[in-house]
C-alpha atoms as a PDB file:
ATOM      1  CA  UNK A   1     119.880  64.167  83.799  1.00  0.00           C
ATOM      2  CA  UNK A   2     118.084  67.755  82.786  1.00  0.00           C
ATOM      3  CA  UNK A   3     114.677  67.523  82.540  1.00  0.00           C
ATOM      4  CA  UNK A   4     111.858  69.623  80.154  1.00  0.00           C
ATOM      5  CA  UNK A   5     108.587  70.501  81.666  1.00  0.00           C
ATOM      6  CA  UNK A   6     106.169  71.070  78.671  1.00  0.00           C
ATOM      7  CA  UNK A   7     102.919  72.719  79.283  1.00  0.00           C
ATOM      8  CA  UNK A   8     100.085  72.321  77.371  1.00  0.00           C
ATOM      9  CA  UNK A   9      97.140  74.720  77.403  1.00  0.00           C
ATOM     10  CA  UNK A  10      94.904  73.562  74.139  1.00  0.00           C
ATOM     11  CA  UNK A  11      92.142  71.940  74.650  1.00  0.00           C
ATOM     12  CA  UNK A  12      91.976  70.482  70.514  1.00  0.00           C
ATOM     13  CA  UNK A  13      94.176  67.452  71.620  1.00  0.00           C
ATOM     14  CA  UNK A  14      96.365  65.882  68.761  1.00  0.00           C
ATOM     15  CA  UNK A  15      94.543  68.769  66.391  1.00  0.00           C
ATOM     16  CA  UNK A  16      96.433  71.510  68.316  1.00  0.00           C
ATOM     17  CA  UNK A  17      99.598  73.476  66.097  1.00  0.00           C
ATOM     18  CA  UNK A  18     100.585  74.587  69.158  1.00  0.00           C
ATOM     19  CA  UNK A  19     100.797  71.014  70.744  1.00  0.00           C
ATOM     20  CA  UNK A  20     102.781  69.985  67.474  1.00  0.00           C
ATOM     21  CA  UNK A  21     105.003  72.459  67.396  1.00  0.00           C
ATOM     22  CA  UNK A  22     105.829  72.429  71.658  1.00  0.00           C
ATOM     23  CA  UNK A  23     107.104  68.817  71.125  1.00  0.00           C
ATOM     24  CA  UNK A  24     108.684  69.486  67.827  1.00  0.00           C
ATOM     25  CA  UNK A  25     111.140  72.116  70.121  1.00  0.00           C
ATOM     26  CA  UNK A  26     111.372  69.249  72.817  1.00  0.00           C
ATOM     27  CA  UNK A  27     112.338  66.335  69.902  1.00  0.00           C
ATOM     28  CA  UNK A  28     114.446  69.044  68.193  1.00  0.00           C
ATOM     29  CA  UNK A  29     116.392  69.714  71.685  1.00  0.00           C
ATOM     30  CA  UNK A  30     117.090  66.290  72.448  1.00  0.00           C
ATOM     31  CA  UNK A  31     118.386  65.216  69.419  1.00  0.00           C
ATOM     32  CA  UNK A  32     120.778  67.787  69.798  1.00  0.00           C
ATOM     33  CA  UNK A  33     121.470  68.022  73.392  1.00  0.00           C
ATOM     34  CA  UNK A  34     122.293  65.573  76.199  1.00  0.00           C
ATOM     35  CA  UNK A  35     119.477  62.965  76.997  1.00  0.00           C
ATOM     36  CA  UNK A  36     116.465  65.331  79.054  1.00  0.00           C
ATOM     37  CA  UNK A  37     113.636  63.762  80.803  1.00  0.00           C
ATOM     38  CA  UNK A  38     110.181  65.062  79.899  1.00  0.00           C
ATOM     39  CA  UNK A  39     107.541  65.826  82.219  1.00  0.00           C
ATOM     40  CA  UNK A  40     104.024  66.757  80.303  1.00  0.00           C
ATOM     41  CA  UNK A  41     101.138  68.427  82.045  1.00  0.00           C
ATOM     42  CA  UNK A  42      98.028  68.809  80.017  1.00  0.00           C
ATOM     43  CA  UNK A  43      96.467  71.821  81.722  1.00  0.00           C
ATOM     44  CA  UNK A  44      93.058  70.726  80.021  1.00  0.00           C
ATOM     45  CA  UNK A  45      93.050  67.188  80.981  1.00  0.00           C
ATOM     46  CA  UNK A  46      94.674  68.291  84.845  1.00  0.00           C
ATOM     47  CA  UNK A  47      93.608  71.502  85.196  1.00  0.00           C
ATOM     48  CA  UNK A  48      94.877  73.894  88.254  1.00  0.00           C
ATOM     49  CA  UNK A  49      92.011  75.435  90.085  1.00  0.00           C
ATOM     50  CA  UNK A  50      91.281  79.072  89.444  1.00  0.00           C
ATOM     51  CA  UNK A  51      92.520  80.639  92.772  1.00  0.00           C
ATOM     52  CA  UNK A  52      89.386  80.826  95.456  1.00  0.00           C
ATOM     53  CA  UNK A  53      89.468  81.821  99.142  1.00  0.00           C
ATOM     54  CA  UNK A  54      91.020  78.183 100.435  1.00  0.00           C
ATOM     55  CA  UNK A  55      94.288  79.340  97.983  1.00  0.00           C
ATOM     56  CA  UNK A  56      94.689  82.600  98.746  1.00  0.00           C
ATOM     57  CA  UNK A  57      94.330  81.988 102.759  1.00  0.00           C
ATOM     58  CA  UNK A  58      96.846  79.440 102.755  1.00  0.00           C
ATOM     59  CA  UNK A  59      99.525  81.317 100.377  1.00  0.00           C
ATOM     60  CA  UNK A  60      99.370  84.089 102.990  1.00  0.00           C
ATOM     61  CA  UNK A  61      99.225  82.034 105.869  1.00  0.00           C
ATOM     62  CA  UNK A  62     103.122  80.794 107.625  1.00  0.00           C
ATOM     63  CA  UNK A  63     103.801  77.218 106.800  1.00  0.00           C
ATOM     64  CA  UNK A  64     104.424  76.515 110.318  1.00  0.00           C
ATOM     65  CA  UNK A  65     101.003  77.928 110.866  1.00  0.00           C
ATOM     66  CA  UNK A  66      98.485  76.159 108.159  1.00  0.00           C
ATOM     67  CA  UNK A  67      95.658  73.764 109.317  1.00  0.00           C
ATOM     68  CA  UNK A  68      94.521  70.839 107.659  1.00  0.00           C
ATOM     69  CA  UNK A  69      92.421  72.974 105.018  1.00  0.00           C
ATOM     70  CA  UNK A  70      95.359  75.422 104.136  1.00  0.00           C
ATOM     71  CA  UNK A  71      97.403  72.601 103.190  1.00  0.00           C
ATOM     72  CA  UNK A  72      94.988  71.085 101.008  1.00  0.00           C
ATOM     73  CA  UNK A  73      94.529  74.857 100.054  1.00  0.00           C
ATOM     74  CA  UNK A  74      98.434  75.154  99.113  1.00  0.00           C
ATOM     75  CA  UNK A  75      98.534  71.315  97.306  1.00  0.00           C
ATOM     76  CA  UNK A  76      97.953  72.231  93.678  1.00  0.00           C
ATOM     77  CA  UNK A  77      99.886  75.400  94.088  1.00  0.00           C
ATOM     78  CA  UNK A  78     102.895  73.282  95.716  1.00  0.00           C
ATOM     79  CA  UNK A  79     102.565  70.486  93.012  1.00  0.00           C
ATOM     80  CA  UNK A  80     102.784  73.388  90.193  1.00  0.00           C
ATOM     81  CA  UNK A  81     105.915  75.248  91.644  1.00  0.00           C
ATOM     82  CA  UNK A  82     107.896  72.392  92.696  1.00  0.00           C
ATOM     83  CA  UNK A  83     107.418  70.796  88.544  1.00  0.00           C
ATOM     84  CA  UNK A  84     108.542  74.856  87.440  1.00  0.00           C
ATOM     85  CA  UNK A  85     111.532  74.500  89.784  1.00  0.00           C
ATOM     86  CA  UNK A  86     112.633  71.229  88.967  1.00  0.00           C
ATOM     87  CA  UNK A  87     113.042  72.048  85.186  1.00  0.00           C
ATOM     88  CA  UNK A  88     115.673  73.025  83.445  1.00  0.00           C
ATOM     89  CA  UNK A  89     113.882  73.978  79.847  1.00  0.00           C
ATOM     90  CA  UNK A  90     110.150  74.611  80.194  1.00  0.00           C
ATOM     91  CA  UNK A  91     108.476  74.437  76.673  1.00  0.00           C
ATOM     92  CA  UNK A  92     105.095  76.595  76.944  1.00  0.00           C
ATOM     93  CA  UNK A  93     102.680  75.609  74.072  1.00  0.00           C
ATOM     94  CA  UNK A  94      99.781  78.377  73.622  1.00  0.00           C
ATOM     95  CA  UNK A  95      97.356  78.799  71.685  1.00  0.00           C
ATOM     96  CA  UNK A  96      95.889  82.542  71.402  1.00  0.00           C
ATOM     97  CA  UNK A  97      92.165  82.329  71.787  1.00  0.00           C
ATOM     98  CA  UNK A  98      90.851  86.303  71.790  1.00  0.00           C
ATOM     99  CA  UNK A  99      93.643  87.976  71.668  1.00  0.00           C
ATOM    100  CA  UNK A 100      95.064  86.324  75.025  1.00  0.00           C
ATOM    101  CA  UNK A 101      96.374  82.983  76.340  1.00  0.00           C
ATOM    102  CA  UNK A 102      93.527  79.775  77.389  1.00  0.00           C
ATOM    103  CA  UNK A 103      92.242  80.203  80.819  1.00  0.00           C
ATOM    104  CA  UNK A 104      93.816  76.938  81.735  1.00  0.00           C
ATOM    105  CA  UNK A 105      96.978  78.277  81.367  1.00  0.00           C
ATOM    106  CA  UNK A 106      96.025  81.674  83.634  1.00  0.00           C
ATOM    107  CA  UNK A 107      95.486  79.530  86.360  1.00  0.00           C
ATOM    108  CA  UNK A 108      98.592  77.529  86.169  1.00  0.00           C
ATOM    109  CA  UNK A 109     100.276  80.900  86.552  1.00  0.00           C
ATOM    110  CA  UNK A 110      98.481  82.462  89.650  1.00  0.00           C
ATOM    111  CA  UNK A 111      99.512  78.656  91.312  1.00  0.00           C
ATOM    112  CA  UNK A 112     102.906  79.541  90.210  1.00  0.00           C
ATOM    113  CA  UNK A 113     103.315  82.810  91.130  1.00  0.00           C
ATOM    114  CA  UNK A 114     104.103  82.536  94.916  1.00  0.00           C
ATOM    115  CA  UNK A 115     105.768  85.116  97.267  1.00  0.00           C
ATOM    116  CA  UNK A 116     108.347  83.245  99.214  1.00  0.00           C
ATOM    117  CA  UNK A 117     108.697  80.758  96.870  1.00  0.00           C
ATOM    118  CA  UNK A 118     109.151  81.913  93.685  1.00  0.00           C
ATOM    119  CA  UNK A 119     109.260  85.914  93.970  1.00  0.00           C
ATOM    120  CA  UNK A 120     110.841  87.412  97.302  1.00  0.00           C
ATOM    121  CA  UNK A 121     110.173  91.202  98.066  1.00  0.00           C
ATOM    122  CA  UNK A 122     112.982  93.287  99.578  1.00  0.00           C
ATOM    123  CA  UNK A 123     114.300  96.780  99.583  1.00  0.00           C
ATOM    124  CA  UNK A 124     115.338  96.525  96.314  1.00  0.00           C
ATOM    125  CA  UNK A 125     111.947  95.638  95.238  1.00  0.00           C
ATOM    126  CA  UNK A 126     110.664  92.198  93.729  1.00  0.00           C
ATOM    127  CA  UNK A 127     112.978  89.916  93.086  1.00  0.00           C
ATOM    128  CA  UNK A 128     112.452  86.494  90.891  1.00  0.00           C
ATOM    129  CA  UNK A 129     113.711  83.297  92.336  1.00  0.00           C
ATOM    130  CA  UNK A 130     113.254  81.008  89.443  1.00  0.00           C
ATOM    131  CA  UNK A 131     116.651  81.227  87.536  1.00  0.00           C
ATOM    132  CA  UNK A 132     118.452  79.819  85.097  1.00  0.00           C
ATOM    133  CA  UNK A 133     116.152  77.952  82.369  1.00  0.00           C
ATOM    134  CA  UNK A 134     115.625  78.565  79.022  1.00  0.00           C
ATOM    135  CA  UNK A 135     111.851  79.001  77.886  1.00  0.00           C
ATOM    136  CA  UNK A 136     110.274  78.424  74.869  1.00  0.00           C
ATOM    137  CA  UNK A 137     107.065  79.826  73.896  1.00  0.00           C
ATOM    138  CA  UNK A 138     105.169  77.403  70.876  1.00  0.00           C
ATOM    139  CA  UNK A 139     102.555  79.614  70.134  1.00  0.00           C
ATOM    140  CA  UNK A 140      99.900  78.909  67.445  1.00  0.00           C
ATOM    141  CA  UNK A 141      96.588  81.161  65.901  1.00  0.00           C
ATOM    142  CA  UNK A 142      94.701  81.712  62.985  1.00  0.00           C
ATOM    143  CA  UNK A 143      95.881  85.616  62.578  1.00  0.00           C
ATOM    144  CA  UNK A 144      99.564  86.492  61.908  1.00  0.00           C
ATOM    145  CA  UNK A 145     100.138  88.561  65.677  1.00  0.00           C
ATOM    146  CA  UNK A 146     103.801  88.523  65.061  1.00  0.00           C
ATOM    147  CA  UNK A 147     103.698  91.601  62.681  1.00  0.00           C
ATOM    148  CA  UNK A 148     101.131  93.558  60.942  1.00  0.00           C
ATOM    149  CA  UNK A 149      97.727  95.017  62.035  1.00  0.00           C
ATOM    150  CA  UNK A 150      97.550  92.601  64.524  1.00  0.00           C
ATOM    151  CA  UNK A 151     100.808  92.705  66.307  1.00  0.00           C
ATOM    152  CA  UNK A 152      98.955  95.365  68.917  1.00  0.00           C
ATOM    153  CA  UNK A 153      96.084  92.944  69.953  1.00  0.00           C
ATOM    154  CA  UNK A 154      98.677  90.037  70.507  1.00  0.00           C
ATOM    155  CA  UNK A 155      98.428  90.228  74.835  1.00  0.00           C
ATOM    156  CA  UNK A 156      99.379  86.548  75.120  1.00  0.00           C
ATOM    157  CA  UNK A 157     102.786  87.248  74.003  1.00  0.00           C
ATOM    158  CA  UNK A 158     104.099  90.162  75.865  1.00  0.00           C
ATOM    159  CA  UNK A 159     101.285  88.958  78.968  1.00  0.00           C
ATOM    160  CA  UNK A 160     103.891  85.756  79.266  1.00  0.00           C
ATOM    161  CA  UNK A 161     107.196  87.626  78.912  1.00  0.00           C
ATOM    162  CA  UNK A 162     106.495  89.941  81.897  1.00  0.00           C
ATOM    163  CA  UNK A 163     105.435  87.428  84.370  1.00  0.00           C
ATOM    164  CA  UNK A 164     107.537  85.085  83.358  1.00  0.00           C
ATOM    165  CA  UNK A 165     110.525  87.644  83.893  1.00  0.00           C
ATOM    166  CA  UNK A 166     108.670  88.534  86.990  1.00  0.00           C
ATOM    167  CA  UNK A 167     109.495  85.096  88.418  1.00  0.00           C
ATOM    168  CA  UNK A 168     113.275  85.402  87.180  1.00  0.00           C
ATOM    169  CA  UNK A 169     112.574  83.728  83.197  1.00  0.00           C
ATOM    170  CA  UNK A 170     114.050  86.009  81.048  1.00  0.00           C
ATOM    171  CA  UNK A 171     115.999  83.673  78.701  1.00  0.00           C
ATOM    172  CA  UNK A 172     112.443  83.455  76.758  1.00  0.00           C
ATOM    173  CA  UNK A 173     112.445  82.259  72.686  1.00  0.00           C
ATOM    174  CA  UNK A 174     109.040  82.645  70.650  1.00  0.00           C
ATOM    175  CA  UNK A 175     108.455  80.149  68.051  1.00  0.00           C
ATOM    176  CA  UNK A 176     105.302  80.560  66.180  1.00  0.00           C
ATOM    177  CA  UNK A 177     102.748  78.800  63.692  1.00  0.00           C
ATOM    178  CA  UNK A 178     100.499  81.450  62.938  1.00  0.00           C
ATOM    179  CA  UNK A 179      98.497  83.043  59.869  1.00  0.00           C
ATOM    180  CA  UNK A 180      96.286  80.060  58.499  1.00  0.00           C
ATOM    181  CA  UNK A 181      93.232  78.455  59.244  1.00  0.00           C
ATOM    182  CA  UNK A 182      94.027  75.649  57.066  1.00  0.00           C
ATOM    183  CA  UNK A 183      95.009  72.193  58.437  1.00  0.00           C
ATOM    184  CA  UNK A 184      97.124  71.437  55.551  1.00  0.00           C
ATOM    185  CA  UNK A 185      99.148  75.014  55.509  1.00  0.00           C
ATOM    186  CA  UNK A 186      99.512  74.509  59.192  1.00  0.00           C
ATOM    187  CA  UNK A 187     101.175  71.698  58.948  1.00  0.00           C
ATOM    188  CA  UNK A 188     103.620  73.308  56.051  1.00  0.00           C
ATOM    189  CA  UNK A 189     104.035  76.162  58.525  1.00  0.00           C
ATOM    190  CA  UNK A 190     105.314  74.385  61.305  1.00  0.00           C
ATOM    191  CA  UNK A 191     108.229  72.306  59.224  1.00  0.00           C
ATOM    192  CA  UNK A 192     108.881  76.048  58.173  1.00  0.00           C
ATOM    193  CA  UNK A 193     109.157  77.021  61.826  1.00  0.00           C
ATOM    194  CA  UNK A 194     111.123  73.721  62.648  1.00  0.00           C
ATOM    195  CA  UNK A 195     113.466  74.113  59.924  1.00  0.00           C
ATOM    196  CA  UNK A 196     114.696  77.573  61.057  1.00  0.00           C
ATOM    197  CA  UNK A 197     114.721  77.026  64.744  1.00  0.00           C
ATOM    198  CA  UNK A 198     118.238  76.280  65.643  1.00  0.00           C
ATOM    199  CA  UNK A 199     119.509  75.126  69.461  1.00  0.00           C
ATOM    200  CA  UNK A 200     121.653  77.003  70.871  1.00  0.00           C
ATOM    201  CA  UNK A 201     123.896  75.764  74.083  1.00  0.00           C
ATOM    202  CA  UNK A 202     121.344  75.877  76.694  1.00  0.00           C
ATOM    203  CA  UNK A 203     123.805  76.155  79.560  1.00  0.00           C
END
């Protein structure tokens, strides 16, 4: 059984496009691949902490070597990596609040981000250890970022495709539902989006 991990970042609930349109990919893949098994986290309702001085002493501290308050330290950051590695598709739904990606979803990414674990540094340089998935980013906003005047203050979307690829992700698609602040249009945009999104043999 292959398994989706589908991350949520908005904090609008069943309002959120970018909710909609992350499990519109996951329904879409299913009923077109083998059976998956889906594994949400709501970064808003179970948030990651933002990194403090208890993570960052026990990331850099030897397993064989962590006390009782580097462990609890290292928990969330464990608990993160260990749902990343386990996935075969991870479905990434963002909304782009000022210009850039929730602060929920920053956090989940510095827990992620671990040297030994998933990024190794050698003579060759940095090296990602998290191989072999497909990612889709479900982004949603108000402004059309994909082209247009915009398209330079859009960090969320090449932000996510370099440390992504940092940590060995580079089969990344973007899907977006973007350019109206209407409820109504959102909703046509994202069958739009859903009717031209085709899946491809993910392995």
């Amino acid at each position: 059984m292959k398994n989706i991990l589908h991350i949520i970042s908005s904090p609008r609930g069943e309002a959120s496009f970018s909710t909609k349109l992350g499990r519109a990919i996951i329904e879409k893949i299913q009923s077109a691949d083998s059976p998956y098994t889906v594994k949400v986290h709501d970064l808003t309702e179970t948030p990651f902490p933002h990194l403090g001085q208890a993570q960052l002493s026990a990331f850099f501290t030897r397993p064989e070597n962590r006390t009782a308050e580097n462990l609890a330290g290292v928990r969330y950051s464990e608990e993160a990596v260990n749902e990343l590695l386990e996935a075969n598709v991870i479905v990434i739904s963002v909304p782009i609040y000022n210009f850039h990606i929730h602060s929920t979803l920053k956090a989940w990414i510095d827990q992620v981000v671990r040297a030994g674990r998933t990024v190794r540094f050698g003579p060759n340089g940095v090296e990602g250890l998290v191989r072999d998935k497909k990612v889709f980013l479900a982004i949603s906003s108000k402004g059309v970022y994909s082209e247009g005047p915009l398209q330079e203050l859009d960090f969320a979307t090449p932000y996510l495709r370099h440390i992504l690829g940092y940590l060995g992700l580079t089969d990344i698609e973007v899907l977006r539902v973007e350019g109206s602040s209407v409820p109504r249009e959102q909703d046509v945009l994202l069958t739009q989006v859903m009717d031209r999104f085709e899946v491809r043999d993910l392995f």
